[in-house]
PDB file of N, CA and C in Angstrom:
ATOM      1  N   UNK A   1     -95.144  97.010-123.143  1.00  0.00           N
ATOM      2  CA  UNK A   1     -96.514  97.028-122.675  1.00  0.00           C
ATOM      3  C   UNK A   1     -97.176  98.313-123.153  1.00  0.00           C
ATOM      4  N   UNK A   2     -97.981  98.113-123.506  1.00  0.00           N
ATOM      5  CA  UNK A   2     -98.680  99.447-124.335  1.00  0.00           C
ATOM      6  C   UNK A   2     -99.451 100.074-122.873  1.00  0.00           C
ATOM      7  N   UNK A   3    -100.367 101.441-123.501  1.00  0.00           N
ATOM      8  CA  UNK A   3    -100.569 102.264-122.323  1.00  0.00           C
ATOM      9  C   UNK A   3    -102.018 101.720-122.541  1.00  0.00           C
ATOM     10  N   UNK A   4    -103.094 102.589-121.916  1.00  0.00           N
ATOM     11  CA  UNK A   4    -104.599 102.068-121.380  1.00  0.00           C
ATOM     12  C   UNK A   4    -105.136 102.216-122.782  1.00  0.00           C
ATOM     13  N   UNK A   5    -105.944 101.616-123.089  1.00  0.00           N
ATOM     14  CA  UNK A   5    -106.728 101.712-124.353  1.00  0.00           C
ATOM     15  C   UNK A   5    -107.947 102.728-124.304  1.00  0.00           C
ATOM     16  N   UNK A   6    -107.864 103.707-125.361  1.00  0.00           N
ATOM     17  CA  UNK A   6    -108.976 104.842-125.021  1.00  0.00           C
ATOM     18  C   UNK A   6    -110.654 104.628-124.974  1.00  0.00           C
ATOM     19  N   UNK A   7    -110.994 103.208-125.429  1.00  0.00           N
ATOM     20  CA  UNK A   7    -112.168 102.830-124.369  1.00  0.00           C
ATOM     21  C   UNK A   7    -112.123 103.364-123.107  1.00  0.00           C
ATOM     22  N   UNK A   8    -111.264 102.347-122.238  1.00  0.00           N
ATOM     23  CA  UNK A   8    -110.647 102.328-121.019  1.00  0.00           C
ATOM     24  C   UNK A   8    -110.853 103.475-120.361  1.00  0.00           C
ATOM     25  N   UNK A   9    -109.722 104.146-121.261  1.00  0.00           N
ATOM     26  CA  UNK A   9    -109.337 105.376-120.296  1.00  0.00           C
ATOM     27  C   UNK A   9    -110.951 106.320-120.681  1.00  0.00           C
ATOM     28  N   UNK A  10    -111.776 106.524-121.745  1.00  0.00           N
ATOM     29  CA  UNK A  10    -112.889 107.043-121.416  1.00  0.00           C
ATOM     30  C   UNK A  10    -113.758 106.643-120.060  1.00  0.00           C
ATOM     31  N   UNK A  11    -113.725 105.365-119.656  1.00  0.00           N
ATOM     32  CA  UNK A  11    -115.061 104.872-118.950  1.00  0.00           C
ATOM     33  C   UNK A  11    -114.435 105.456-117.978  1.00  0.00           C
ATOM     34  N   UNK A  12    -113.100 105.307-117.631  1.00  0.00           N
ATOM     35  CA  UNK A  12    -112.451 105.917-116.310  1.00  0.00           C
ATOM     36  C   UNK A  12    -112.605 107.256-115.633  1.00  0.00           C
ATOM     37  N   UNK A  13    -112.163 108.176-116.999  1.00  0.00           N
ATOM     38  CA  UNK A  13    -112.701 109.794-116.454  1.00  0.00           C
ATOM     39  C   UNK A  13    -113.814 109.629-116.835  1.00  0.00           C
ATOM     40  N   UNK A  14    -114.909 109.207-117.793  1.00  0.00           N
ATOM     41  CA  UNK A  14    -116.433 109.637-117.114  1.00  0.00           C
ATOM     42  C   UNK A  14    -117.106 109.328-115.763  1.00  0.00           C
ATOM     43  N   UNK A  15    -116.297 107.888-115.063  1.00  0.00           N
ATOM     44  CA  UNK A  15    -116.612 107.528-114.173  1.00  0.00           C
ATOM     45  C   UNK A  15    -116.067 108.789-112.789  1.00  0.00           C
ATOM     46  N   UNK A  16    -115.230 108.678-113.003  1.00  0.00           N
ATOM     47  CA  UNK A  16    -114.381 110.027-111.997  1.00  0.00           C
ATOM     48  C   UNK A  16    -114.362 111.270-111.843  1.00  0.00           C
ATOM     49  N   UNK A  17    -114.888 111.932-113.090  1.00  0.00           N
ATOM     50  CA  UNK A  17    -114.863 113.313-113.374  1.00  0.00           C
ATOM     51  C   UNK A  17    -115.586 114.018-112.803  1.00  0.00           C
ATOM     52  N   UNK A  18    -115.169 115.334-112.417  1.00  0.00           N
ATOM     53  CA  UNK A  18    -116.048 116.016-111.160  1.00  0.00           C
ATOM     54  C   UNK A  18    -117.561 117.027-111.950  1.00  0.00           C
ATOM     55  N   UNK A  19    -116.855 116.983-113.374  1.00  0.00           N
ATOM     56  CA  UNK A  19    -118.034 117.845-114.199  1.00  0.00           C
ATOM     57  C   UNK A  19    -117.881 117.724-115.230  1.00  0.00           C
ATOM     58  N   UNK A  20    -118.773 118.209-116.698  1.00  0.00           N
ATOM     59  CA  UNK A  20    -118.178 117.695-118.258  1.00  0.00           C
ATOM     60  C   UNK A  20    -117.186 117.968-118.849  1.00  0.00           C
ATOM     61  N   UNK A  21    -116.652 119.037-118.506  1.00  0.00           N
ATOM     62  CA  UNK A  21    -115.447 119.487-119.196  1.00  0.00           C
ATOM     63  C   UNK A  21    -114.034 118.442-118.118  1.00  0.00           C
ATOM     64  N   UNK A  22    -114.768 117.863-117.437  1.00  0.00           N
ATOM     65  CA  UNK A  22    -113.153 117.480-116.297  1.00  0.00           C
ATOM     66  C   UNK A  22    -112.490 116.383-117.096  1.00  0.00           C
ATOM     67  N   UNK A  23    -111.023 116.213-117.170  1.00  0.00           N
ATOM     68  CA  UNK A  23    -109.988 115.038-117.555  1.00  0.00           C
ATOM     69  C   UNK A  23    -108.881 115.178-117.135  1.00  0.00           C
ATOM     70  N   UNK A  24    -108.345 115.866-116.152  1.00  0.00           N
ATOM     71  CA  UNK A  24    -107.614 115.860-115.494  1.00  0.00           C
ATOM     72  C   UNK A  24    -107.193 116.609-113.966  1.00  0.00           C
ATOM     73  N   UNK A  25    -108.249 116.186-113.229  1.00  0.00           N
ATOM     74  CA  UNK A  25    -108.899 116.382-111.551  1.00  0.00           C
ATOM     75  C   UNK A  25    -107.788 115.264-111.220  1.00  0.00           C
ATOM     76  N   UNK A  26    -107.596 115.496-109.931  1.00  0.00           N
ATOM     77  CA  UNK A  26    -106.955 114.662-109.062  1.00  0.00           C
ATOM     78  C   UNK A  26    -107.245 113.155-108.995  1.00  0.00           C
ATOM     79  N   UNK A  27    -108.911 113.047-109.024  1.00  0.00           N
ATOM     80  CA  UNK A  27    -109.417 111.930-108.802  1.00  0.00           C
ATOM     81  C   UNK A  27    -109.114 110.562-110.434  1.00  0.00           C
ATOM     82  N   UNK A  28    -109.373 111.543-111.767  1.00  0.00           N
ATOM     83  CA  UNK A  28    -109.034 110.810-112.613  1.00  0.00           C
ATOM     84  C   UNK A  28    -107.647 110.728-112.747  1.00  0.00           C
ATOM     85  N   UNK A  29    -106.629 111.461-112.577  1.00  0.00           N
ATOM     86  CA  UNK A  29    -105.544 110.925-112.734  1.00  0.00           C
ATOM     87  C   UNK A  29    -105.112 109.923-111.807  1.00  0.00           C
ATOM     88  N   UNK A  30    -105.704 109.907-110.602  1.00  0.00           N
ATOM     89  CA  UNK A  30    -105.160 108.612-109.811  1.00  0.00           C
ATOM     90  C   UNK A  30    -105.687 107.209-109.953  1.00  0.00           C
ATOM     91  N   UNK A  31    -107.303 107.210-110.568  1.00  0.00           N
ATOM     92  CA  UNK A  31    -107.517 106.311-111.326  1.00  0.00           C
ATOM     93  C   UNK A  31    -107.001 105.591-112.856  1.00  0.00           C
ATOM     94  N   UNK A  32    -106.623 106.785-113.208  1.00  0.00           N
ATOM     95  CA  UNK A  32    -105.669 106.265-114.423  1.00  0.00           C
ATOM     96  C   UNK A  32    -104.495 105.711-114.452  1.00  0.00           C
ATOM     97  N   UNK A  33    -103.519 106.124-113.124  1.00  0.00           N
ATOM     98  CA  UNK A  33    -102.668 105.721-112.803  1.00  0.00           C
ATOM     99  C   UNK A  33    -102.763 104.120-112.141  1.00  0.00           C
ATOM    100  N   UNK A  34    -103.794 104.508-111.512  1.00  0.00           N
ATOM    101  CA  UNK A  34    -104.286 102.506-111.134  1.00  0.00           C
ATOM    102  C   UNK A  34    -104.137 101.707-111.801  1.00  0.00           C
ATOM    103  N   UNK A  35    -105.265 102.498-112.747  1.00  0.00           N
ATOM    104  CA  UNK A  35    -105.390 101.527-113.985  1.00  0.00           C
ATOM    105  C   UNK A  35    -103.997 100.730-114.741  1.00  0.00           C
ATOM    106  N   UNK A  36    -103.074 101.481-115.027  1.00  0.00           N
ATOM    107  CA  UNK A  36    -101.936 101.645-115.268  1.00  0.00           C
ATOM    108  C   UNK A  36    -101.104 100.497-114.510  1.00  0.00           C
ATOM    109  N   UNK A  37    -100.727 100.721-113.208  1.00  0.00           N
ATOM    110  CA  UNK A  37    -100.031  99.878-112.303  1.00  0.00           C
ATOM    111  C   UNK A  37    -100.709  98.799-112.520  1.00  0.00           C
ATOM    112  N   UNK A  38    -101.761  98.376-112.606  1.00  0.00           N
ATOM    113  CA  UNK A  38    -102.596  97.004-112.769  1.00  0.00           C
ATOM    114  C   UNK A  38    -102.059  96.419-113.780  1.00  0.00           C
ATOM    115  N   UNK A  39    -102.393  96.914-114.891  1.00  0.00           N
ATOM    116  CA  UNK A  39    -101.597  96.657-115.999  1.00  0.00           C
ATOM    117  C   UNK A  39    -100.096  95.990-116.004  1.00  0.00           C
ATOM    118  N   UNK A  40     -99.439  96.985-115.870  1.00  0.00           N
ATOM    119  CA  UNK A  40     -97.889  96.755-115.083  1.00  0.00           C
ATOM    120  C   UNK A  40     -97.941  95.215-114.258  1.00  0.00           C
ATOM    121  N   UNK A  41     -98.555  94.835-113.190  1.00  0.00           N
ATOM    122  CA  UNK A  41     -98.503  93.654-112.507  1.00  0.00           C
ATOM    123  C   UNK A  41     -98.838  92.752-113.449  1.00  0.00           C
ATOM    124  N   UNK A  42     -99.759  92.704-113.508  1.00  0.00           N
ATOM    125  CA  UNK A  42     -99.763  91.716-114.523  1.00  0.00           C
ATOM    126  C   UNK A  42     -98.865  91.239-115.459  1.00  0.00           C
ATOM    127  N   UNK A  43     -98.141  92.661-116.030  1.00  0.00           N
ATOM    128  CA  UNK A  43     -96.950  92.005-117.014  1.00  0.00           C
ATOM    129  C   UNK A  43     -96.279  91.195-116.448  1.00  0.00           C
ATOM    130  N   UNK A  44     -95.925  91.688-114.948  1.00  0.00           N
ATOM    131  CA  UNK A  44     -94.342  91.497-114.279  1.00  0.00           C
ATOM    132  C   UNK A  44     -94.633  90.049-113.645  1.00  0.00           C
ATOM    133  N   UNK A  45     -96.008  89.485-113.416  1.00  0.00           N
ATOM    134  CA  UNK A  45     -96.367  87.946-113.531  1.00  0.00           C
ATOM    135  C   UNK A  45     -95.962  87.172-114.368  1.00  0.00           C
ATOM    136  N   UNK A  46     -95.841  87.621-115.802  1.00  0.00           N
ATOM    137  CA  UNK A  46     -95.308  86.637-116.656  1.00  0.00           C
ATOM    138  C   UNK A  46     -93.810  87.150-117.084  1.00  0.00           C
ATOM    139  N   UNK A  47     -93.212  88.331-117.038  1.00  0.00           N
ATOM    140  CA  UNK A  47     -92.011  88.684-117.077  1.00  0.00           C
ATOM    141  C   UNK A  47     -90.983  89.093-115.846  1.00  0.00           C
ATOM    142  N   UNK A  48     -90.740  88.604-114.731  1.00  0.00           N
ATOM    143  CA  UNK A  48     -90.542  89.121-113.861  1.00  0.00           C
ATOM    144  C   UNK A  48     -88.835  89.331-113.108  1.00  0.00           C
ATOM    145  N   UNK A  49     -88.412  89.343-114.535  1.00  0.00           N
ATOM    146  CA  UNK A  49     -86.946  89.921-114.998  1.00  0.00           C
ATOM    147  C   UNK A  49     -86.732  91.367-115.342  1.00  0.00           C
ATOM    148  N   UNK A  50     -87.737  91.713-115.896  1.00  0.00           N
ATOM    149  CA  UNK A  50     -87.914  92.806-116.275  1.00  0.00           C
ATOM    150  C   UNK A  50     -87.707  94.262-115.535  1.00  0.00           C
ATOM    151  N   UNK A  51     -86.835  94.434-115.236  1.00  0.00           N
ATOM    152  CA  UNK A  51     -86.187  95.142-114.142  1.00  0.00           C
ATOM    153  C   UNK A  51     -86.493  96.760-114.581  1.00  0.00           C
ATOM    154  N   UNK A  52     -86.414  97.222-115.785  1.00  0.00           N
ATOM    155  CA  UNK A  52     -86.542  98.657-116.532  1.00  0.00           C
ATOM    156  C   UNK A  52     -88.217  99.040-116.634  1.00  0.00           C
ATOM    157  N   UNK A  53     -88.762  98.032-116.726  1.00  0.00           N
ATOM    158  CA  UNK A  53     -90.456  98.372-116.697  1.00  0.00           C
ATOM    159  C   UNK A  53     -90.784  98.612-114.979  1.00  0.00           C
ATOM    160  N   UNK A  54     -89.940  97.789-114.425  1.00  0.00           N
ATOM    161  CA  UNK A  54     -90.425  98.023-113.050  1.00  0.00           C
ATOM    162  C   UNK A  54     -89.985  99.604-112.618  1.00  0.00           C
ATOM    163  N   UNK A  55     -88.533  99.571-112.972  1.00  0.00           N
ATOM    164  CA  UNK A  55     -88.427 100.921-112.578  1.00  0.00           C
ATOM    165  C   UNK A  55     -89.551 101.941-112.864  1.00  0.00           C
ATOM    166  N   UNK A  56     -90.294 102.349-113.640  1.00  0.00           N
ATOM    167  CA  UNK A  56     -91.199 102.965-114.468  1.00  0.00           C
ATOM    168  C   UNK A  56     -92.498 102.842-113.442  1.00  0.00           C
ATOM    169  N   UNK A  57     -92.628 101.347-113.058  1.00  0.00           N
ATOM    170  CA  UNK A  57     -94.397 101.155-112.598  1.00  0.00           C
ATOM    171  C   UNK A  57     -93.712 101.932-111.186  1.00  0.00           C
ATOM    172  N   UNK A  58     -92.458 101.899-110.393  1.00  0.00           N
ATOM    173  CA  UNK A  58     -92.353 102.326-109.161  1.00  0.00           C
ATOM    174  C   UNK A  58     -92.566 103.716-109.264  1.00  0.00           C
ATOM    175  N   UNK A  59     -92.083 104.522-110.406  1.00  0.00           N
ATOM    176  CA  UNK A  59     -92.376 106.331-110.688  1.00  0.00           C
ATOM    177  C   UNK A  59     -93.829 106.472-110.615  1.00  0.00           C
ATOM    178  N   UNK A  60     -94.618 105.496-111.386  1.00  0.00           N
ATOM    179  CA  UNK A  60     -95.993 106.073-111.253  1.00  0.00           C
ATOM    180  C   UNK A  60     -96.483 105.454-110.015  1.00  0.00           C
ATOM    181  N   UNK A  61     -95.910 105.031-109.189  1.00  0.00           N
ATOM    182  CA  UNK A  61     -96.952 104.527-107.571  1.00  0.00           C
ATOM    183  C   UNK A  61     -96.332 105.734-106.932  1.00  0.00           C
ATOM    184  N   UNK A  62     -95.262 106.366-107.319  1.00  0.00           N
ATOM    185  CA  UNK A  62     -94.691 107.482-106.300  1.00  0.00           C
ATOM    186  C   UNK A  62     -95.774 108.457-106.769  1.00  0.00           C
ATOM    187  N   UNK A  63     -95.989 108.742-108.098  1.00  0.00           N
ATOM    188  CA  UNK A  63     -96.595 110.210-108.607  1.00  0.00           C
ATOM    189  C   UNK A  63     -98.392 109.758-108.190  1.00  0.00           C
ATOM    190  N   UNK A  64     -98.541 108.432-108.606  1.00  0.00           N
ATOM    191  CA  UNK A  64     -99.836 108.167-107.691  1.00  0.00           C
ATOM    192  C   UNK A  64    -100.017 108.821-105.883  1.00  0.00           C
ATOM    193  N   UNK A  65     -98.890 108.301-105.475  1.00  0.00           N
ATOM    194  CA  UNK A  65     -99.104 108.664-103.822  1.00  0.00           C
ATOM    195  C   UNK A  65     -99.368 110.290-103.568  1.00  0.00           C
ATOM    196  N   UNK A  66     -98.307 110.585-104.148  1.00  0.00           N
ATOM    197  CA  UNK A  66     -98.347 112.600-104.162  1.00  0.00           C
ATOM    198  C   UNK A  66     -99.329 112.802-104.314  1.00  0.00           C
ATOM    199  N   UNK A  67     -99.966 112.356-105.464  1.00  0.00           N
ATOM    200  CA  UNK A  67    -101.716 113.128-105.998  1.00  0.00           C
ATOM    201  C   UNK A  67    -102.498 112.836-104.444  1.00  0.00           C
ATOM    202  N   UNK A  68    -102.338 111.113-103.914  1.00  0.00           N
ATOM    203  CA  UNK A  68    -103.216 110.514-103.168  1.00  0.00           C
ATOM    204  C   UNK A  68    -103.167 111.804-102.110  1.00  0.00           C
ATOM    205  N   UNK A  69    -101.575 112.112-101.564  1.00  0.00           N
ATOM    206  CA  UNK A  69    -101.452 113.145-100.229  1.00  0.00           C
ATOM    207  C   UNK A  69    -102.166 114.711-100.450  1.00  0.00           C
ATOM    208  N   UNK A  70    -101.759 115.166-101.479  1.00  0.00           N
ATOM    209  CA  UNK A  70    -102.271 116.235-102.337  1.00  0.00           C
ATOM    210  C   UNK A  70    -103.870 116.225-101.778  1.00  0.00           C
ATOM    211  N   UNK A  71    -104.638 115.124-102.430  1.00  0.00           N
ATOM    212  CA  UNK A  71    -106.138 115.348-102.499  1.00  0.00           C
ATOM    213  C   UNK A  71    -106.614 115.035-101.146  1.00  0.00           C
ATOM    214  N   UNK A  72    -105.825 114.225-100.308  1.00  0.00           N
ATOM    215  CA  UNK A  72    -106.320 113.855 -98.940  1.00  0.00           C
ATOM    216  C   UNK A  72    -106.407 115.513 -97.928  1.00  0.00           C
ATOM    217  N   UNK A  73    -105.245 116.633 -98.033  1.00  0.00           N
ATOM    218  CA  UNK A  73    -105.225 117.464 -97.657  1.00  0.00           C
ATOM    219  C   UNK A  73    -105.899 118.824 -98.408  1.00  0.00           C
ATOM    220  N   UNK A  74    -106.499 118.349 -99.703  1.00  0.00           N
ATOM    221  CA  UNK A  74    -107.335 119.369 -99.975  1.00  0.00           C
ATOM    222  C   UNK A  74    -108.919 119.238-100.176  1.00  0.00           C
ATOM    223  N   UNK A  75    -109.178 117.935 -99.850  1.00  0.00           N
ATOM    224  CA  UNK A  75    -110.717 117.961 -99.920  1.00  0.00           C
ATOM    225  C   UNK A  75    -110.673 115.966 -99.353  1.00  0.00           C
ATOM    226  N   UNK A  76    -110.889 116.193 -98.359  1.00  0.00           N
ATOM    227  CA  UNK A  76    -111.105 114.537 -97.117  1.00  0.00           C
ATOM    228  C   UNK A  76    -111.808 113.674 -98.133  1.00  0.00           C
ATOM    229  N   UNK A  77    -113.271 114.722 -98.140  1.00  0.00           N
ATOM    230  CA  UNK A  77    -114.432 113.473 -98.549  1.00  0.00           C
ATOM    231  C   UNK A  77    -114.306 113.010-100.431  1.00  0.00           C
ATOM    232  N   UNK A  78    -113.659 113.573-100.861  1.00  0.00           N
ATOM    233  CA  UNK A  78    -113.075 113.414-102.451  1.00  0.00           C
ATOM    234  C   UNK A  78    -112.041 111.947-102.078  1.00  0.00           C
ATOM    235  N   UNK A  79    -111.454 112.408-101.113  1.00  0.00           N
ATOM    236  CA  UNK A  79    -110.326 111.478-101.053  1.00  0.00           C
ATOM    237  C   UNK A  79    -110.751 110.071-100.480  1.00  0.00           C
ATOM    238  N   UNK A  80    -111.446 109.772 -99.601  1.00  0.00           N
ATOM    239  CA  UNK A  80    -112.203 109.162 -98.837  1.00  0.00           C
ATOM    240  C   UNK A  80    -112.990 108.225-100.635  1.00  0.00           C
ATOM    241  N   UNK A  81    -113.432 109.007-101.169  1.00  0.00           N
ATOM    242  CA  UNK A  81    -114.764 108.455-101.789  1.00  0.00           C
ATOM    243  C   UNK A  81    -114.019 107.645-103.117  1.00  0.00           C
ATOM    244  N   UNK A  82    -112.917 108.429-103.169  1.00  0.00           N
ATOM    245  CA  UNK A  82    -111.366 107.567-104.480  1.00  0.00           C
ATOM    246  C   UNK A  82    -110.871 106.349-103.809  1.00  0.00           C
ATOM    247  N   UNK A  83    -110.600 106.701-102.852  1.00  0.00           N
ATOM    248  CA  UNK A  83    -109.971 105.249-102.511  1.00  0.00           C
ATOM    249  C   UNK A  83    -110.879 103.854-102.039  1.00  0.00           C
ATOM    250  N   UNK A  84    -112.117 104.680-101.841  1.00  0.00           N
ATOM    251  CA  UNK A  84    -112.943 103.685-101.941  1.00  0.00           C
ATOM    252  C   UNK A  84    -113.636 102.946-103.107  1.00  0.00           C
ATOM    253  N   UNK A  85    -113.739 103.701-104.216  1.00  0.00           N
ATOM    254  CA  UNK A  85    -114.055 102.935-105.239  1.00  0.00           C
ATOM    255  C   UNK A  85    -112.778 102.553-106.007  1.00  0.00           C
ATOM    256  N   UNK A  86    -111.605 102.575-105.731  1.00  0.00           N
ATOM    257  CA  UNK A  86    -110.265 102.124-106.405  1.00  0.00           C
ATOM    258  C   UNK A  86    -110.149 100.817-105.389  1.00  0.00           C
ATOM    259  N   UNK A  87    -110.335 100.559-104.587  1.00  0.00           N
ATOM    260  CA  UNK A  87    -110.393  99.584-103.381  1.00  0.00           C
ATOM    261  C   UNK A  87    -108.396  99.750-103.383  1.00  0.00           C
ATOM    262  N   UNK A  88    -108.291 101.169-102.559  1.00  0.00           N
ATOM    263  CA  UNK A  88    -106.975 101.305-102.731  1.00  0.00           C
ATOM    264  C   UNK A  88    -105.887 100.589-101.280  1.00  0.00           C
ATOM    265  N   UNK A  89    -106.657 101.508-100.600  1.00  0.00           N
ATOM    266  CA  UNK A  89    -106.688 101.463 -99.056  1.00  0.00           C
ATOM    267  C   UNK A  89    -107.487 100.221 -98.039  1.00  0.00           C
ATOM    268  N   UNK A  90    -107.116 100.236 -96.459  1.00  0.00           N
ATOM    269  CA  UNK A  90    -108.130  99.848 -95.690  1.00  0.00           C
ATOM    270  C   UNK A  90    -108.974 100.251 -95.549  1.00  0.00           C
TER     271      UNK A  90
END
């Protein structure tokens, strides 16, 4: 499975980025990582033997969560405003 296509991953950090120079804030890497796991499901719909890719999508939902705990305890309303446009959470 190949990684995000740099369309993609542009619309993502312009969409997320906290200022012009930003590409790697808390908020875009956890969207990228979404992006990512999405990806991943989808494969594992039509391959779902695939036991070594899964291992992989489970590392990035762990390194996703850390960022998620990370940004929840250093700025609420950042965190609050990610998971709402990722439609991550309740």
């Amino acid at each position: 499975m190949d990684s995000i296509e740099s369309a993609t991953k542009s619309e993502i950090i312009e969409k997320f980025r906290i200022n012009e120079k930003d590409c790697g804030s808390s908020e875009v890497q956890i969207a990228l990582l979404t992006q990512r796991i999405s990806q991943l499901t989808k494969h594992f719909a039509k391959h779902s033997k695939d036991d070594h890719s899964r291992r992989g999508m489970l590392a990035l939902i762990n390194r996703r969560k850390k960022l998620l705990q990370y940004l929840r305890t250093e700025n609420l309303d950042r965190y609050k405003n990610t998971i709402t446009a990722l439609g991550l959470r309740k």
